[in-house]
Protein backbone atom coordinates (compact mmCIF):
# COMPACT_ATOMS: atom_id res chain seq x y z
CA UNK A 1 -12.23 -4.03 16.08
CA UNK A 2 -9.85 -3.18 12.72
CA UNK A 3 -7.16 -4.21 15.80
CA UNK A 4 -8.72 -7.40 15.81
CA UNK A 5 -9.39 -7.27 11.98
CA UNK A 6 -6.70 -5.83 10.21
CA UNK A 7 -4.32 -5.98 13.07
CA UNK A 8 -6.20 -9.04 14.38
CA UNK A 9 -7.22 -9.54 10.60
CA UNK A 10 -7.32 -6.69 8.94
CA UNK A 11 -7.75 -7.82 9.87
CA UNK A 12 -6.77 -5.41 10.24
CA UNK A 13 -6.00 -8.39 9.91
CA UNK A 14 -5.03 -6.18 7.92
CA UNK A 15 -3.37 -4.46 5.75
CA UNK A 16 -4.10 -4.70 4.83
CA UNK A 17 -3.89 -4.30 4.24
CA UNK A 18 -4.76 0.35 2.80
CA UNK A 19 -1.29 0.94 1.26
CA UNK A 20 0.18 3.95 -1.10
CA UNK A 21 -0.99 7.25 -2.00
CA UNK A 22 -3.62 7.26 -4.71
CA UNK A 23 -3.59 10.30 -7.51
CA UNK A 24 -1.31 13.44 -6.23
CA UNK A 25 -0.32 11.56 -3.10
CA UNK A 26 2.16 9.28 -5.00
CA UNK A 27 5.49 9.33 -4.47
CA UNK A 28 7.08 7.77 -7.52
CA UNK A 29 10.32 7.28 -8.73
CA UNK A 30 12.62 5.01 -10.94
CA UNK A 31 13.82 2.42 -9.22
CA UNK A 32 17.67 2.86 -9.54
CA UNK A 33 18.12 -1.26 -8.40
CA UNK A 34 15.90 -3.15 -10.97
CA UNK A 35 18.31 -2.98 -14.06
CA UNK A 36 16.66 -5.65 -15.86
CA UNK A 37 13.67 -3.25 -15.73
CA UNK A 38 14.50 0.05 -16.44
CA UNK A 39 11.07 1.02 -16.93
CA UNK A 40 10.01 -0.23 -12.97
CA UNK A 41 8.74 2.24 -10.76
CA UNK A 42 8.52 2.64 -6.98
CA UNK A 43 5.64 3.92 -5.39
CA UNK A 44 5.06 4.54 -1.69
CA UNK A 45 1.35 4.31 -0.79
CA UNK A 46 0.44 5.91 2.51
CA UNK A 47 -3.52 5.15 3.46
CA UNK A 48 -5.62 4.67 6.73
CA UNK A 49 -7.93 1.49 6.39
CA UNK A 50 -11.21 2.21 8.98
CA UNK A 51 -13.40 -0.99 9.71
CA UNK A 52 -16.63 -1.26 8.19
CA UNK A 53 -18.11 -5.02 8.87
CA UNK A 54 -16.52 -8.17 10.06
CA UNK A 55 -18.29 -11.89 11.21
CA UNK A 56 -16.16 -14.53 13.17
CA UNK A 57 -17.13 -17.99 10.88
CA UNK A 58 -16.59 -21.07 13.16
CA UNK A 59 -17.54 -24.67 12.02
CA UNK A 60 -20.64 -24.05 14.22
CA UNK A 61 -21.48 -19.74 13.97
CA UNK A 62 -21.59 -17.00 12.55
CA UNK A 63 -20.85 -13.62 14.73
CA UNK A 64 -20.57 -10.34 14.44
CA UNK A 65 -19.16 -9.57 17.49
CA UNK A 66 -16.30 -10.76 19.23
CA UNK A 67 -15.95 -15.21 20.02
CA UNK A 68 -17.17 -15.89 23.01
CA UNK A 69 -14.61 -19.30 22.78
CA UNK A 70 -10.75 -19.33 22.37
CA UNK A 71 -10.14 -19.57 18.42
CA UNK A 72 -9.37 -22.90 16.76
CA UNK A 73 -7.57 -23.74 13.31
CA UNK A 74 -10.00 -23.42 10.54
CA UNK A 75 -12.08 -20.62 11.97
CA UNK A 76 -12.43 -17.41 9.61
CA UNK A 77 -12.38 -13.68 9.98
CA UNK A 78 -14.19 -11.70 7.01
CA UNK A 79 -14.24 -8.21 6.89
CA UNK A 80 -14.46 -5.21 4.97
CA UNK A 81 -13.04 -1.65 5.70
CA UNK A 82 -13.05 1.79 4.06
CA UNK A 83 -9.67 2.74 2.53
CA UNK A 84 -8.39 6.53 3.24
CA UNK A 85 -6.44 9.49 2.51
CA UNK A 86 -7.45 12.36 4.97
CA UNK A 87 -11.08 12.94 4.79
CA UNK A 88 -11.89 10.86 1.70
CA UNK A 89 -12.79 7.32 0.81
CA UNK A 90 -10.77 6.24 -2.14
CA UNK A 91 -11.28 2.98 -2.14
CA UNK A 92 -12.80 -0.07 0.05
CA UNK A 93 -11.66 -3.76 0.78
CA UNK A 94 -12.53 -7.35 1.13
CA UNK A 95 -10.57 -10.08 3.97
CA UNK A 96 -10.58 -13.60 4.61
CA UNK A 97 -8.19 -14.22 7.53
CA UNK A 98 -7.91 -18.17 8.53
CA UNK A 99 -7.13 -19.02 11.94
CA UNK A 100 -4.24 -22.02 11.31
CA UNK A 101 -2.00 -23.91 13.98
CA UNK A 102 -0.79 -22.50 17.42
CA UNK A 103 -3.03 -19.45 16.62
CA UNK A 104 -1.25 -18.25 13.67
CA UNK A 105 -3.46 -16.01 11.33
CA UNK A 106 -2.97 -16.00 7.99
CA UNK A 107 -5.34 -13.09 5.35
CA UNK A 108 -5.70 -12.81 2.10
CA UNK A 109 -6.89 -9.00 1.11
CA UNK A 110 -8.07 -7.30 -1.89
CA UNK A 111 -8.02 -3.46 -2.42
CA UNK A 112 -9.96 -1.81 -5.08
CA UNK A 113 -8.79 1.76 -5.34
CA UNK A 114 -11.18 4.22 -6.83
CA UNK A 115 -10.10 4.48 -10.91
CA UNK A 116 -6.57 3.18 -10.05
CA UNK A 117 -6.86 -0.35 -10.04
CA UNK A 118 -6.53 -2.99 -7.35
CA UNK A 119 -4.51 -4.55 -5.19
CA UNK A 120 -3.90 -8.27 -3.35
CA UNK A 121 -2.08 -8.02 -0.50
CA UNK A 122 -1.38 -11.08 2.27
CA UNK A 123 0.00 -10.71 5.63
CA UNK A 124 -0.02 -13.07 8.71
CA UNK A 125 0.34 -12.19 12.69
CA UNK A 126 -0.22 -14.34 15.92
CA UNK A 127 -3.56 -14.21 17.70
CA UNK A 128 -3.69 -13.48 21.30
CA UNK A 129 -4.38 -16.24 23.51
CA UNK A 130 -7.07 -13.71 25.44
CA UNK A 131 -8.24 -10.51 24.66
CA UNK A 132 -9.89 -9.24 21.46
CA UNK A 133 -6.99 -7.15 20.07
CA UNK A 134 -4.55 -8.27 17.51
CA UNK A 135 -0.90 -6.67 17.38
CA UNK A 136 -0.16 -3.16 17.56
CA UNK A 137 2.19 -3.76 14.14
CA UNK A 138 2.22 -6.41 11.38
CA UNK A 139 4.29 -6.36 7.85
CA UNK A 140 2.84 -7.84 4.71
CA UNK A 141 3.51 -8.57 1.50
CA UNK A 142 1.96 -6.63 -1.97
CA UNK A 143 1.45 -10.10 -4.34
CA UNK A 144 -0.17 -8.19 -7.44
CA UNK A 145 -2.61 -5.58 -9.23
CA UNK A 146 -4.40 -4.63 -12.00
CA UNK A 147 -4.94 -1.07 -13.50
CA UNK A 148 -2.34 1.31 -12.40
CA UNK A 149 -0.76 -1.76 -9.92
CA UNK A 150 -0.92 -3.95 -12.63
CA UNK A 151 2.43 -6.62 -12.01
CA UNK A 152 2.73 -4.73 -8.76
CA UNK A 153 4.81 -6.21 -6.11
CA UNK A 154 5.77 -5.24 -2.82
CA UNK A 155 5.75 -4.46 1.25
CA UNK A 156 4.03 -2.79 3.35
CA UNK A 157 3.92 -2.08 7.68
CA UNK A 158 0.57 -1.46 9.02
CA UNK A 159 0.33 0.23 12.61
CA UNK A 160 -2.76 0.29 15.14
CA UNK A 161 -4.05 3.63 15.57
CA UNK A 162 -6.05 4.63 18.75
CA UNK A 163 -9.67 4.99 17.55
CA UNK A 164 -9.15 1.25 16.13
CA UNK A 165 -8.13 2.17 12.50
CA UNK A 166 -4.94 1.24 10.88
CA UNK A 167 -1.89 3.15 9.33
CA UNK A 168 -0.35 0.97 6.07
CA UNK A 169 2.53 2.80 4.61
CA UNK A 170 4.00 0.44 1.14
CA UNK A 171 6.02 0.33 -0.83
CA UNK A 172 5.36 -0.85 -4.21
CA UNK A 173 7.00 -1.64 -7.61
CA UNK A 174 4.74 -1.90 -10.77
């Protein structure tokens, strides 16, 4: 499922998507090649992102589960998924993954992280011709914040796990 979202849209598709350590679990330093701005800092943010709802919009359905039909351009995965560090929930997320030409999918995510701020994140990946599961790994790209990420910008690499979640590991300047 988050294969098919986050990886197949956040789907996870995405990873979207699910990036940096939030609170203790930041890893921050001054970024030693932005001289025009000494005052940038790098963060690596390290989360798991764990499905929670997504519906398959088609010109002609709405589903829940899986399309019973190959995708087409213009169809739409929405989803939402639980953001993680161990054992708790710091944050959720909100996807809108677009099916486009020769089964390219490109999502458009937004992380709101518990009294730190938010995040938009973007990331694209091929869908499979058959089969339900999107690729094992996808990169994206970190296109702003607000709060703590406020200006942020950034990458990130999201990796499938086995029980269907996602691994996003970024790294972000702010």
């Amino acid at each position: 499922m988050v294969t098919l979202r986050r990886t197949a849209i956040i789907t996870a598709v995405l990873a979207a998507v699910g990036l940096g350590a939030v609170g203790g679990a930041y890893a921050s330093q001054t970024d030693p090649g932005n001289a025009a701005s000494p005052s940038s800092t790098s963060r690596v943010l390290a989360v798991v992102v764990h499905p929670t709802k997504f519906l398959f919009v088609t010109p002609s359905s709405v589903s829940s589960g899986f399309p019973t039909r190959p995708l087409r351009p213009g169809d739409r995965v929405l989803g939402t998924d639980e953001i993680r560090q161990g054992t708790a929930t710091i944050g959720v997320d909100y996807e809108v993954c677009t099916v486009s030409f020769a089964l390219n999918v490109l999502c458009d995510d937004m992380m709101m992280l518990s009294g730190k701020g938010d995040l938009r994140v973007s990331w694209m990946f091929q869908w499979p011709a058959t089969g339900n599961a999107g690729p094992r790994a996808f990169d994206g790209v970190v296109l702003g914040g607000t709060g703590a990420y406020r200006n942020a910008e950034g990458v990130f690499h999201a990796v499938a796990l086995a029980n269907h979640d996602q691994r996003l590991d970024a790294t972000i300047t702010t």
